[in-house]
C-alpha atoms as a PDB file:
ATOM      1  CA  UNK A   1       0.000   0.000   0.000  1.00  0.00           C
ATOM      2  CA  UNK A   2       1.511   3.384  -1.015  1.00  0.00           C
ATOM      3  CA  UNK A   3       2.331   6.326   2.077  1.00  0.00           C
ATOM      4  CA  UNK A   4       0.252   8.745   2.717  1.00  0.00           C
ATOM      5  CA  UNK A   5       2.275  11.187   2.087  1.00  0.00           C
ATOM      6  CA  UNK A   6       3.071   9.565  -1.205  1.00  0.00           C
ATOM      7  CA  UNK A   7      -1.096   9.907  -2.122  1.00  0.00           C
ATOM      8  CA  UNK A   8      -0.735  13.391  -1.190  1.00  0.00           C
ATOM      9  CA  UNK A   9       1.849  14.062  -3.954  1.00  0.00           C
ATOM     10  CA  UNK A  10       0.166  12.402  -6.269  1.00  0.00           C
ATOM     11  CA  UNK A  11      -3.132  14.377  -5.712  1.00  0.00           C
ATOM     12  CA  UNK A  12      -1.273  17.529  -5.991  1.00  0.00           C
ATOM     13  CA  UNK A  13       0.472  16.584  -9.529  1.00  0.00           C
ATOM     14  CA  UNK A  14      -2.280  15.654 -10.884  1.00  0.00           C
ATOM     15  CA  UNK A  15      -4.715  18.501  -9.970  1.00  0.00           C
ATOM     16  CA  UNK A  16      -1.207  20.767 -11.075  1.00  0.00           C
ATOM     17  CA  UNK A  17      -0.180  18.790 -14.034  1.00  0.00           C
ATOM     18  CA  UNK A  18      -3.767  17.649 -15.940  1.00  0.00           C
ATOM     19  CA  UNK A  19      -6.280  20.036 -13.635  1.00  0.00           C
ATOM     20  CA  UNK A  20      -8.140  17.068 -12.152  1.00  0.00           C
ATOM     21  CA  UNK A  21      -8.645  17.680  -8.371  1.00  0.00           C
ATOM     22  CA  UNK A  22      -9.217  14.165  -6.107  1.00  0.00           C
ATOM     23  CA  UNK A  23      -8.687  16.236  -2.857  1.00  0.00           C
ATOM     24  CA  UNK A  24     -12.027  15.835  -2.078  1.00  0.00           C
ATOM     25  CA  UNK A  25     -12.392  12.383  -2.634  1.00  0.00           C
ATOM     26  CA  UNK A  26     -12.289   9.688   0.313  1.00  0.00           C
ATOM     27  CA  UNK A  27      -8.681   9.011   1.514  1.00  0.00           C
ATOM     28  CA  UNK A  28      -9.531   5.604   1.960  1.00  0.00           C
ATOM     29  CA  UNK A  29     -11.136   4.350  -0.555  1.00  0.00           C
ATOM     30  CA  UNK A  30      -8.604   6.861  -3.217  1.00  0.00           C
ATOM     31  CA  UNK A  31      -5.501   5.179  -1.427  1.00  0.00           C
ATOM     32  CA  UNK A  32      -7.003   1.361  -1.957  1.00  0.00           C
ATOM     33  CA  UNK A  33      -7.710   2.754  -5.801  1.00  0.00           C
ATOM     34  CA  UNK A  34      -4.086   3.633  -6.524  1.00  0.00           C
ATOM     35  CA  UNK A  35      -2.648   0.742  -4.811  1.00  0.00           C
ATOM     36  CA  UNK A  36      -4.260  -1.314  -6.939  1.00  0.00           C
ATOM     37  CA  UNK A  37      -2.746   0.490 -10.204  1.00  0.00           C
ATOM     38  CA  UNK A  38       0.583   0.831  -9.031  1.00  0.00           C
ATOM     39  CA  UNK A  39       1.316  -2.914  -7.843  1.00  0.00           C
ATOM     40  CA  UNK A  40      -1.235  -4.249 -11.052  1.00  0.00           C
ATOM     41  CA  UNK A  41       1.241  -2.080 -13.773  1.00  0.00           C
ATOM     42  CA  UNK A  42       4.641  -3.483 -11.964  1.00  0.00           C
ATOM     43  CA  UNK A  43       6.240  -0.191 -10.112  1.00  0.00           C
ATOM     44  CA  UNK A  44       8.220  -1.273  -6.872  1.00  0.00           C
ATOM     45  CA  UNK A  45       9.570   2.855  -6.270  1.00  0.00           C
ATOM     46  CA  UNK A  46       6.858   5.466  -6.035  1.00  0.00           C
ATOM     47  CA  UNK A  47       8.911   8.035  -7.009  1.00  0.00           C
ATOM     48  CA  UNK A  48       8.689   5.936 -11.185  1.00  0.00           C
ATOM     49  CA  UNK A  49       5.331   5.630 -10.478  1.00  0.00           C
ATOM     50  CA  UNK A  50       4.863   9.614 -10.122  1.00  0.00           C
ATOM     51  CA  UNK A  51       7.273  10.222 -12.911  1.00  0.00           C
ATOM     52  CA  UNK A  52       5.234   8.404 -15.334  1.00  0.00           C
ATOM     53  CA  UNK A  53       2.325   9.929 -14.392  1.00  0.00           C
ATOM     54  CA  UNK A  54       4.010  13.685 -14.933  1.00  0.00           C
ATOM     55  CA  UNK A  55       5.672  12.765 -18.375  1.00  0.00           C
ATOM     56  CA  UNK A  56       3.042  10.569 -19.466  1.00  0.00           C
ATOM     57  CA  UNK A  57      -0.476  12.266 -20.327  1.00  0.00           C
ATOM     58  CA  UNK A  58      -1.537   8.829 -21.904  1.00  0.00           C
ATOM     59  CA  UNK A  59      -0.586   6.838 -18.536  1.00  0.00           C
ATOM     60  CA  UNK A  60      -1.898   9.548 -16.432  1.00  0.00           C
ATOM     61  CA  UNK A  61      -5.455   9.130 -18.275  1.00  0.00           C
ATOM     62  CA  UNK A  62      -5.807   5.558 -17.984  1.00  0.00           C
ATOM     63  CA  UNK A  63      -4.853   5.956 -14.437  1.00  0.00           C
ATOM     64  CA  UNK A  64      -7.295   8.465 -13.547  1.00  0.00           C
ATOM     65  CA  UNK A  65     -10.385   5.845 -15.517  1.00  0.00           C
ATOM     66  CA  UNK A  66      -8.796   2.929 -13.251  1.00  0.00           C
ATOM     67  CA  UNK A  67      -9.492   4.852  -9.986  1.00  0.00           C
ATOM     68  CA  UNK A  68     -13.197   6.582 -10.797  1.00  0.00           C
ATOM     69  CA  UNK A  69     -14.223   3.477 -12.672  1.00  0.00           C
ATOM     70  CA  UNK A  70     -17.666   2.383 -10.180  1.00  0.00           C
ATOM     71  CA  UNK A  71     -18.677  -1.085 -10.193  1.00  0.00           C
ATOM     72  CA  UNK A  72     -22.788  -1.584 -10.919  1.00  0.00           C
ATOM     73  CA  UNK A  73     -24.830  -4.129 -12.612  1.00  0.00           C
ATOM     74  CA  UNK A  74     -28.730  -3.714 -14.441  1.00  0.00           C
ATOM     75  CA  UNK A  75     -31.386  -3.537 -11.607  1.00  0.00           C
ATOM     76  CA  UNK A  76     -28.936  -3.435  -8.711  1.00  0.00           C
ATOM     77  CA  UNK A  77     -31.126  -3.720  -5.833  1.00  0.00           C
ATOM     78  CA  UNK A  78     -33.774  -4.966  -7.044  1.00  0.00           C
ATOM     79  CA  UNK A  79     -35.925  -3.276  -4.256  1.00  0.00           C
ATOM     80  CA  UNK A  80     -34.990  -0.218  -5.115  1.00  0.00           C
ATOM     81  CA  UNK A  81     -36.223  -0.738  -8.283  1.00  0.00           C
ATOM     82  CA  UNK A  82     -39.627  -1.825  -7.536  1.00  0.00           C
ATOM     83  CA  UNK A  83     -40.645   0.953  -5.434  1.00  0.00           C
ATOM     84  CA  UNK A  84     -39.446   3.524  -8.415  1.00  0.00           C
ATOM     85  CA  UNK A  85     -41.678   1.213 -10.616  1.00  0.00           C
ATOM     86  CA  UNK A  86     -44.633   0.655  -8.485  1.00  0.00           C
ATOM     87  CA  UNK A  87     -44.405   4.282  -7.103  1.00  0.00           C
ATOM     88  CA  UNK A  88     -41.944   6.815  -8.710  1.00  0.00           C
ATOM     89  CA  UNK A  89     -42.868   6.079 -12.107  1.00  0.00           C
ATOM     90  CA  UNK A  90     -46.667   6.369 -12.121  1.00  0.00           C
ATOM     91  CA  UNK A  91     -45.945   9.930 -10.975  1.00  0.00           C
ATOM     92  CA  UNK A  92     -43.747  10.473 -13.367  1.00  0.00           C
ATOM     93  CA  UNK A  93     -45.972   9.557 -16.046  1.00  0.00           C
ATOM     94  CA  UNK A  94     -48.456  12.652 -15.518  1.00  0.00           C
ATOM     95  CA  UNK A  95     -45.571  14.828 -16.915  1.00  0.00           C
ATOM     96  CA  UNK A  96     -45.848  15.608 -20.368  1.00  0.00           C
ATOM     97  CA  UNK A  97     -42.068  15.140 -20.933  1.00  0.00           C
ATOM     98  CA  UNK A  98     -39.914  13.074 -18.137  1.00  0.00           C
ATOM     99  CA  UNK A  99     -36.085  14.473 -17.940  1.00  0.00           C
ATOM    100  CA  UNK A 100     -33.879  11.837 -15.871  1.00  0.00           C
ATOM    101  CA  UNK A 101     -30.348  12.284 -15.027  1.00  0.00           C
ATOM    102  CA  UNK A 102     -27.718   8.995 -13.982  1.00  0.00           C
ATOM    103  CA  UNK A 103     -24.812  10.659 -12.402  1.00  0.00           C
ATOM    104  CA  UNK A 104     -21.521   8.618 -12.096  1.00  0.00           C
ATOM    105  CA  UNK A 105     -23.011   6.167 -14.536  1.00  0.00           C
ATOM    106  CA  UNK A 106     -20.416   4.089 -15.193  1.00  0.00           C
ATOM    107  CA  UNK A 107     -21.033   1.599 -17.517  1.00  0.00           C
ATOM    108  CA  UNK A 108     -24.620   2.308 -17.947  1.00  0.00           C
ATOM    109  CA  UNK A 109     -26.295  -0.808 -16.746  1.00  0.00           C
ATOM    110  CA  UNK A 110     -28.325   1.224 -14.500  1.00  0.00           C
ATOM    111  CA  UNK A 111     -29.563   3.838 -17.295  1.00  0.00           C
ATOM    112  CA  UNK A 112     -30.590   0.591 -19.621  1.00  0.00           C
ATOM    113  CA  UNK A 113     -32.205  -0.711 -16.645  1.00  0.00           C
ATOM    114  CA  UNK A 114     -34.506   2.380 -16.232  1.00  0.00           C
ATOM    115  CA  UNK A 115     -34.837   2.570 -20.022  1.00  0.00           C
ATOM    116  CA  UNK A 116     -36.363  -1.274 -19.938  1.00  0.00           C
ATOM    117  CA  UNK A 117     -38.581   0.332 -16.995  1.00  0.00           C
ATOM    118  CA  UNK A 118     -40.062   3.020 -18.759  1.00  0.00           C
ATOM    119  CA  UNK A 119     -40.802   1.139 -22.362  1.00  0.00           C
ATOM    120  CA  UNK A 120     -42.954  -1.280 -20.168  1.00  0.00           C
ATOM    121  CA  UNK A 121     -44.477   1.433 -18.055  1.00  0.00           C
ATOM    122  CA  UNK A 122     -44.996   3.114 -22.079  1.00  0.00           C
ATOM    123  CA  UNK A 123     -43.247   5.988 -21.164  1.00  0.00           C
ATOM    124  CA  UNK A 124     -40.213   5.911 -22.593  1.00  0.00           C
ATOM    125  CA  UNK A 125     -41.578   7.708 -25.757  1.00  0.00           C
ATOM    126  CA  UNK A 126     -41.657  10.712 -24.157  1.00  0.00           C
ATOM    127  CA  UNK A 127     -38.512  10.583 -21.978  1.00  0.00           C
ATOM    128  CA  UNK A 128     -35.020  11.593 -22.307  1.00  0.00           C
ATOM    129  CA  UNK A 129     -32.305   9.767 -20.257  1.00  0.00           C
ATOM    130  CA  UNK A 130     -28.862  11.780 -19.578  1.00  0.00           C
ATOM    131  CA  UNK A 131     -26.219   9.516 -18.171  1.00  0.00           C
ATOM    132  CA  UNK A 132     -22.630  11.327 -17.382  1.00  0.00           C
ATOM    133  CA  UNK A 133     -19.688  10.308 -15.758  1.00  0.00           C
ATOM    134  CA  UNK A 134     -15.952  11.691 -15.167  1.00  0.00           C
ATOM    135  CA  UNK A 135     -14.458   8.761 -16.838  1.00  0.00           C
ATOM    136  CA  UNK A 136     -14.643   8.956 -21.153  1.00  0.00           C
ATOM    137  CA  UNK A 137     -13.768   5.058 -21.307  1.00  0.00           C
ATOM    138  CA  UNK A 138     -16.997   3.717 -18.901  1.00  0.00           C
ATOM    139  CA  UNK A 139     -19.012   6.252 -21.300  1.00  0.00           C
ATOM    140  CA  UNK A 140     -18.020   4.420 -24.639  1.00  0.00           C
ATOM    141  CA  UNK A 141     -19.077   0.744 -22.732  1.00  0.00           C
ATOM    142  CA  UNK A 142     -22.119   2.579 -21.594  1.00  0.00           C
ATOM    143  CA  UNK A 143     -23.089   4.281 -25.605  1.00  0.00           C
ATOM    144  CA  UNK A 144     -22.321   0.893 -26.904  1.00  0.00           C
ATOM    145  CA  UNK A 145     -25.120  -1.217 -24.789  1.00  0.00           C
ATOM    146  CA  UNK A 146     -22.892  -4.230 -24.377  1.00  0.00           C
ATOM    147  CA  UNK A 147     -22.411  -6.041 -21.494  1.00  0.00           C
ATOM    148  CA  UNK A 148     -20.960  -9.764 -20.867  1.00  0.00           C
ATOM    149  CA  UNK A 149     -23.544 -12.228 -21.558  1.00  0.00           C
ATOM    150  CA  UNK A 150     -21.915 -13.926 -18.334  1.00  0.00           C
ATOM    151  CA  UNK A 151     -23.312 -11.272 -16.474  1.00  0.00           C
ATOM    152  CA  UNK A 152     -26.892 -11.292 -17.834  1.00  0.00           C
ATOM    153  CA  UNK A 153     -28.497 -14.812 -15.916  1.00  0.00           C
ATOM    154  CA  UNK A 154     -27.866 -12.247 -12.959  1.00  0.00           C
ATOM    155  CA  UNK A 155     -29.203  -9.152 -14.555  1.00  0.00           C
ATOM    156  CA  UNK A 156     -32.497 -11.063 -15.950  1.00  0.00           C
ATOM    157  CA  UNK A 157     -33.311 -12.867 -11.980  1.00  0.00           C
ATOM    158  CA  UNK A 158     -32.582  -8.771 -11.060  1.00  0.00           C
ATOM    159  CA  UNK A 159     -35.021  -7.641 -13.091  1.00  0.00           C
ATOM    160  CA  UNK A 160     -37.008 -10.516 -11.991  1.00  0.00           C
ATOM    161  CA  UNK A 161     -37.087  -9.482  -8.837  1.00  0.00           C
ATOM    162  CA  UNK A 162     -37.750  -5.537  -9.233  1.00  0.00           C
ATOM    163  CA  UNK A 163     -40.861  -6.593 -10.313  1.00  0.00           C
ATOM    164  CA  UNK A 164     -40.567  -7.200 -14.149  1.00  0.00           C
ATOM    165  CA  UNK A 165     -42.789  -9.905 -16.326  1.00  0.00           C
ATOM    166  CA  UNK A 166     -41.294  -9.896 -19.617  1.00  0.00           C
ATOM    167  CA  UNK A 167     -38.784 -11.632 -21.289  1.00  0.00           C
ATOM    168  CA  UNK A 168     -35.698 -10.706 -20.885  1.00  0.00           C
ATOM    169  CA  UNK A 169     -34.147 -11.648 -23.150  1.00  0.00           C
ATOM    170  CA  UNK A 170     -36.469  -9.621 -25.548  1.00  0.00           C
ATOM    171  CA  UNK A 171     -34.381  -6.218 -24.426  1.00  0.00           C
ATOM    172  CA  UNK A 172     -31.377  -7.833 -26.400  1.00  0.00           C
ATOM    173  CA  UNK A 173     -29.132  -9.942 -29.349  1.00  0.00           C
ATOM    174  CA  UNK A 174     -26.590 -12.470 -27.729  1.00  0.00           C
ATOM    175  CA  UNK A 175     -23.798 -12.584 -30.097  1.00  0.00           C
ATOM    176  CA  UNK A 176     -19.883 -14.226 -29.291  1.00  0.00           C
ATOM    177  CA  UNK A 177     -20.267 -14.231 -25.315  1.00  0.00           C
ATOM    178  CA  UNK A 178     -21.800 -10.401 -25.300  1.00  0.00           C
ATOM    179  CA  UNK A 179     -25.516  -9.035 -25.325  1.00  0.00           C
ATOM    180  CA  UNK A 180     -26.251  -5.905 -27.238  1.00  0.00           C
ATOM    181  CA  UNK A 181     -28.722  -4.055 -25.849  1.00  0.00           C
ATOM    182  CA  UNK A 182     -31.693  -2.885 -27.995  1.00  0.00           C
ATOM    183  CA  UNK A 183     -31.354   0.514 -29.993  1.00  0.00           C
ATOM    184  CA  UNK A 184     -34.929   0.967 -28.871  1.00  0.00           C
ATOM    185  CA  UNK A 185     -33.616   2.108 -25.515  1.00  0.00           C
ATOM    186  CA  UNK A 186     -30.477   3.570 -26.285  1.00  0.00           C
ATOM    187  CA  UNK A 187     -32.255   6.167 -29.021  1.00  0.00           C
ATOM    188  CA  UNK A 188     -33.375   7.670 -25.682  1.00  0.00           C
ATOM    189  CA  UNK A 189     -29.729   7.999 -23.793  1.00  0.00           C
ATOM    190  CA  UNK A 190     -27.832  11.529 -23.852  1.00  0.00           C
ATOM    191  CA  UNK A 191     -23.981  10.405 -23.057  1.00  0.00           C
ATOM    192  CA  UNK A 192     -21.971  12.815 -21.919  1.00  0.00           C
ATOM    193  CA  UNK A 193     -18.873  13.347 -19.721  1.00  0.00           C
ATOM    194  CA  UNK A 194     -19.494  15.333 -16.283  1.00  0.00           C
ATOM    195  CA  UNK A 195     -17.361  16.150 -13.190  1.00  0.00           C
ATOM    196  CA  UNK A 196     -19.398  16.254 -10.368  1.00  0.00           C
ATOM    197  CA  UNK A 197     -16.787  18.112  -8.470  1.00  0.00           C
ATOM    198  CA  UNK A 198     -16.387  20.668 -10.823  1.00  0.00           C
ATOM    199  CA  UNK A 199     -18.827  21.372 -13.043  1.00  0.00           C
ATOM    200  CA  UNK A 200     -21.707  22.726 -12.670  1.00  0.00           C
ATOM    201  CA  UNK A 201     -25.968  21.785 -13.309  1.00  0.00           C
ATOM    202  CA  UNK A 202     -26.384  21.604 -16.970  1.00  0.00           C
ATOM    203  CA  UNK A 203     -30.411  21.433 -16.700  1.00  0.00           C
ATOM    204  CA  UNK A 204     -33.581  20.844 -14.775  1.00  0.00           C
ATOM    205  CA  UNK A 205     -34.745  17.262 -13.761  1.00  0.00           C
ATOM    206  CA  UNK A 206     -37.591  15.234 -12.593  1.00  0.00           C
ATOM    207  CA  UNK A 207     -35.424  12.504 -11.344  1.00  0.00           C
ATOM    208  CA  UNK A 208     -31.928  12.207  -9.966  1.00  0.00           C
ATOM    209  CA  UNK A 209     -30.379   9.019  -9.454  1.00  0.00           C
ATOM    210  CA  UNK A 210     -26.668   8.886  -8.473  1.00  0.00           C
ATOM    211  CA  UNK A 211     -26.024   5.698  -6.728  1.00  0.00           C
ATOM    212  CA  UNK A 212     -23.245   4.614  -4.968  1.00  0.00           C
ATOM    213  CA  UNK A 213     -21.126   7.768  -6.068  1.00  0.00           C
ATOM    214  CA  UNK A 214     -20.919   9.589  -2.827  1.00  0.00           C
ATOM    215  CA  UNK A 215     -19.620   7.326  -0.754  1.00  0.00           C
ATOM    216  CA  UNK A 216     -15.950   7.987  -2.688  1.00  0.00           C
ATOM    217  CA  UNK A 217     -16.021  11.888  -1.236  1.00  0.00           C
ATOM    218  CA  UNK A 218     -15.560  13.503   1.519  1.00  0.00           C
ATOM    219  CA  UNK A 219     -18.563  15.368   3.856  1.00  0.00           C
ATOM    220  CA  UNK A 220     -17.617  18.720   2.124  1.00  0.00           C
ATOM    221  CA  UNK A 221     -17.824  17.194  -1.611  1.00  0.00           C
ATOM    222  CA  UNK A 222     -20.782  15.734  -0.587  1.00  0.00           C
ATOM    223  CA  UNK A 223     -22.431  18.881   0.359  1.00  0.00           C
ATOM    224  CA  UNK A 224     -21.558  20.439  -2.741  1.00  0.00           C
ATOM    225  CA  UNK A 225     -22.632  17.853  -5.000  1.00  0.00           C
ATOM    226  CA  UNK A 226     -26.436  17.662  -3.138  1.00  0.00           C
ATOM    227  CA  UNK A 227     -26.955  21.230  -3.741  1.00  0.00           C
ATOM    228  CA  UNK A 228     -25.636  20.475  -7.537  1.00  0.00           C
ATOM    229  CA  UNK A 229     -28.473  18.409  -7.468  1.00  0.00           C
ATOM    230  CA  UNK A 230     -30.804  20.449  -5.337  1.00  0.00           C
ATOM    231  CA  UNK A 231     -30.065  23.001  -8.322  1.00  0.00           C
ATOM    232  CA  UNK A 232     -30.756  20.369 -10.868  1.00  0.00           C
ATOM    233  CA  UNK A 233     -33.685  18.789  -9.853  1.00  0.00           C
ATOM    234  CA  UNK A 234     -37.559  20.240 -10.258  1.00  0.00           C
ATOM    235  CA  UNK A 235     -40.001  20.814  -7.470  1.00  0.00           C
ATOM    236  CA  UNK A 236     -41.918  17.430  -7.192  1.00  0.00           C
ATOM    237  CA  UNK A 237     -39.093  15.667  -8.626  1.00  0.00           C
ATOM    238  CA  UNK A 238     -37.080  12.714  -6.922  1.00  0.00           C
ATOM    239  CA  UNK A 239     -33.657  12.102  -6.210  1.00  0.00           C
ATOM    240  CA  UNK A 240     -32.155   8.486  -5.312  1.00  0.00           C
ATOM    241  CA  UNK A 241     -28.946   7.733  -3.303  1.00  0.00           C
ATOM    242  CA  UNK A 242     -27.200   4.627  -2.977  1.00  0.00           C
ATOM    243  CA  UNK A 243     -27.904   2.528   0.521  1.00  0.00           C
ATOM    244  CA  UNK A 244     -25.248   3.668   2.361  1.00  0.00           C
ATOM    245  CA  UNK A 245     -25.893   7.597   1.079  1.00  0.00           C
ATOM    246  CA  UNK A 246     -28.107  10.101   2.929  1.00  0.00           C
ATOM    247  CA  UNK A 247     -28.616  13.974   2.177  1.00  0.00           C
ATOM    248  CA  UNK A 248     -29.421  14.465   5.779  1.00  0.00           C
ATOM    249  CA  UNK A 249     -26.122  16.577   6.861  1.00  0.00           C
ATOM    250  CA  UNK A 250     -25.856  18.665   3.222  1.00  0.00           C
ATOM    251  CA  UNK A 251     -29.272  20.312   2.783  1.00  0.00           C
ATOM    252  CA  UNK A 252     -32.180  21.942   4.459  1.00  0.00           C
ATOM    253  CA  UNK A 253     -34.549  19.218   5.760  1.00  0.00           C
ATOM    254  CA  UNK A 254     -37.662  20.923   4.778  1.00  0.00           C
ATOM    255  CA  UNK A 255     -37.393  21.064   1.320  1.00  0.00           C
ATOM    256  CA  UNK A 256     -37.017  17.345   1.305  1.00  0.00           C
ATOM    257  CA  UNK A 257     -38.970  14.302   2.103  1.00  0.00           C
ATOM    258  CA  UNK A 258     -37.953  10.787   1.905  1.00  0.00           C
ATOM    259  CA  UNK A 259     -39.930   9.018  -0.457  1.00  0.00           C
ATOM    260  CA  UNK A 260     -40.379   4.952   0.811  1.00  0.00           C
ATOM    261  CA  UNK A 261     -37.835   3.138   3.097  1.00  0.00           C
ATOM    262  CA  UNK A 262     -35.538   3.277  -0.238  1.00  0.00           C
ATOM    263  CA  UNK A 263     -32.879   6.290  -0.587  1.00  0.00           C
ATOM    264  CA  UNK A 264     -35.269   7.842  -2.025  1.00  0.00           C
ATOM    265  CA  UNK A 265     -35.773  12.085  -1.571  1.00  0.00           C
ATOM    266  CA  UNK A 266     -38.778  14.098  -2.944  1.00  0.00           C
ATOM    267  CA  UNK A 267     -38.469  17.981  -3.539  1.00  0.00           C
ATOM    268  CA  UNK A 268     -41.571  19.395  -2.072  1.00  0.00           C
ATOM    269  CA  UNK A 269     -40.292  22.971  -2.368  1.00  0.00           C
ATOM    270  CA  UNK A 270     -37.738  25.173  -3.940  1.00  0.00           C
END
């Protein structure tokens, strides 16, 4: 496991050399990240490691999509995904046009699994689902819709279990050990890449789901990226948090009600 000290460095090259900050990230979780990617590319000296990473744009790219990379997997939770489509959705659906927003998408399994969710509640026609992340390589995976068919006797008992009753294996083409995901849904999908520590809302939103995300910052990045979505999200609309995520400690209480025992917040004023 690398120093302390020797993370410290390496946050402040990075942010000096390339402009991306991870001092706001979770120490923790950021050291475990880079560990990894050191010993897994062969350094045994930190102070090669850091060179490379000064001289070597390339290296220093593929580094930075190691560490941000989030696992996920289609219908994760399948709980959570019942209540939005027993509960969330039917609201949803008196809109005339439904704006949705994954942040920290990763590969996208979760923005195909809402798209499946919406065709069979018939309202995907008049939806538009914007997935971003900070890492440009997890966004090609995501644009492409192709996941591991190894993965997808999971994904189908998932979706199963979040309460759907078609086939699943309706939503996509099995080809050479990968599914490919039906255009259908992805016609609907905005890609697009987005720092959620440094940029800023990009447009209004009747749900927010970011999943799993915060947990890799600290309190204060937290805070900020709330109100991002606090700024972000439409009065009525929702916003969903991963299990272990809470907006409790980052924004006034009475604008806010949780929506079902899920992470699930509704705006009830602005």
């Amino acid at each position: 496991m690398i120093e302390d000290i020797e993370l410290e460095t390496l946050i402040n090259d990075v942010y000096e050399y390339y402009g991306f900050d991870f001092g706001s990230y979770s120490r923790a979780s950021l050291k475990r990240r880079v560990s990894r990617v050191f010993y897994l590319d062969g350094f045994k000296h930190f102070h090669d490691f850091l060179s490379k990473v000064r001289t070597d744009p390339e290296y220093c790219k593929r580094m930075i999509d190691e560490i941000t990379v989030n696992v996920t997997e289609m219908f994760r939770d399948p709980s959570f995904y019942l209540t939005l489509r027993k509960e969330i959705l039917p609201l949803l659906g008196t809109k005339p046009f439904i704006r949705i927003w994954h942040a920290g998408c990763s590969t996208g399994e979760e923005v195909y699994s809402m798209a499946i969710m919406l065709k069979e509640a018939g309202l995907l026609h008049k939806s538009i689902l914007y997935a971003t992340d900070i890492n440009a390589s997890v966004l090609e995976t995501a644009k492409s819709g192709i996941f591991p068919l190894r993965m997808i006797k999971d994904y189908a008992d998932n979706y199963r279990d979040s309460g759907g009753q078609q086939d699943f294996s309706d939503y996509y083409i099995a080809n050479y050990g990968f599914a490919k995901f039906n255009d259908n849904l992805s016609e609907k999908m905005v890609f697009s890449q987005h720092n959620l520590v440094s940029d800023t809302s990009f447009n209004e939103f009747d749900l927010i789901l970011c999943r799993n995300v915060l947990i890799y910052f600290d309190n204060n990045l937290q805070k900020r990226v709330i109100n991002l979505f606090d700024d972000s999200l439409a009065v009525l609309g929702f916003l969903a948090l991963g299990t272990k995520e809470t907006i409790k400690y980052s924004i006034s209480q009475t604008k806010y009600k949780q929506f079902a025992k899920e992470k699930i917040w509704r705006k009830i004023k602005e």
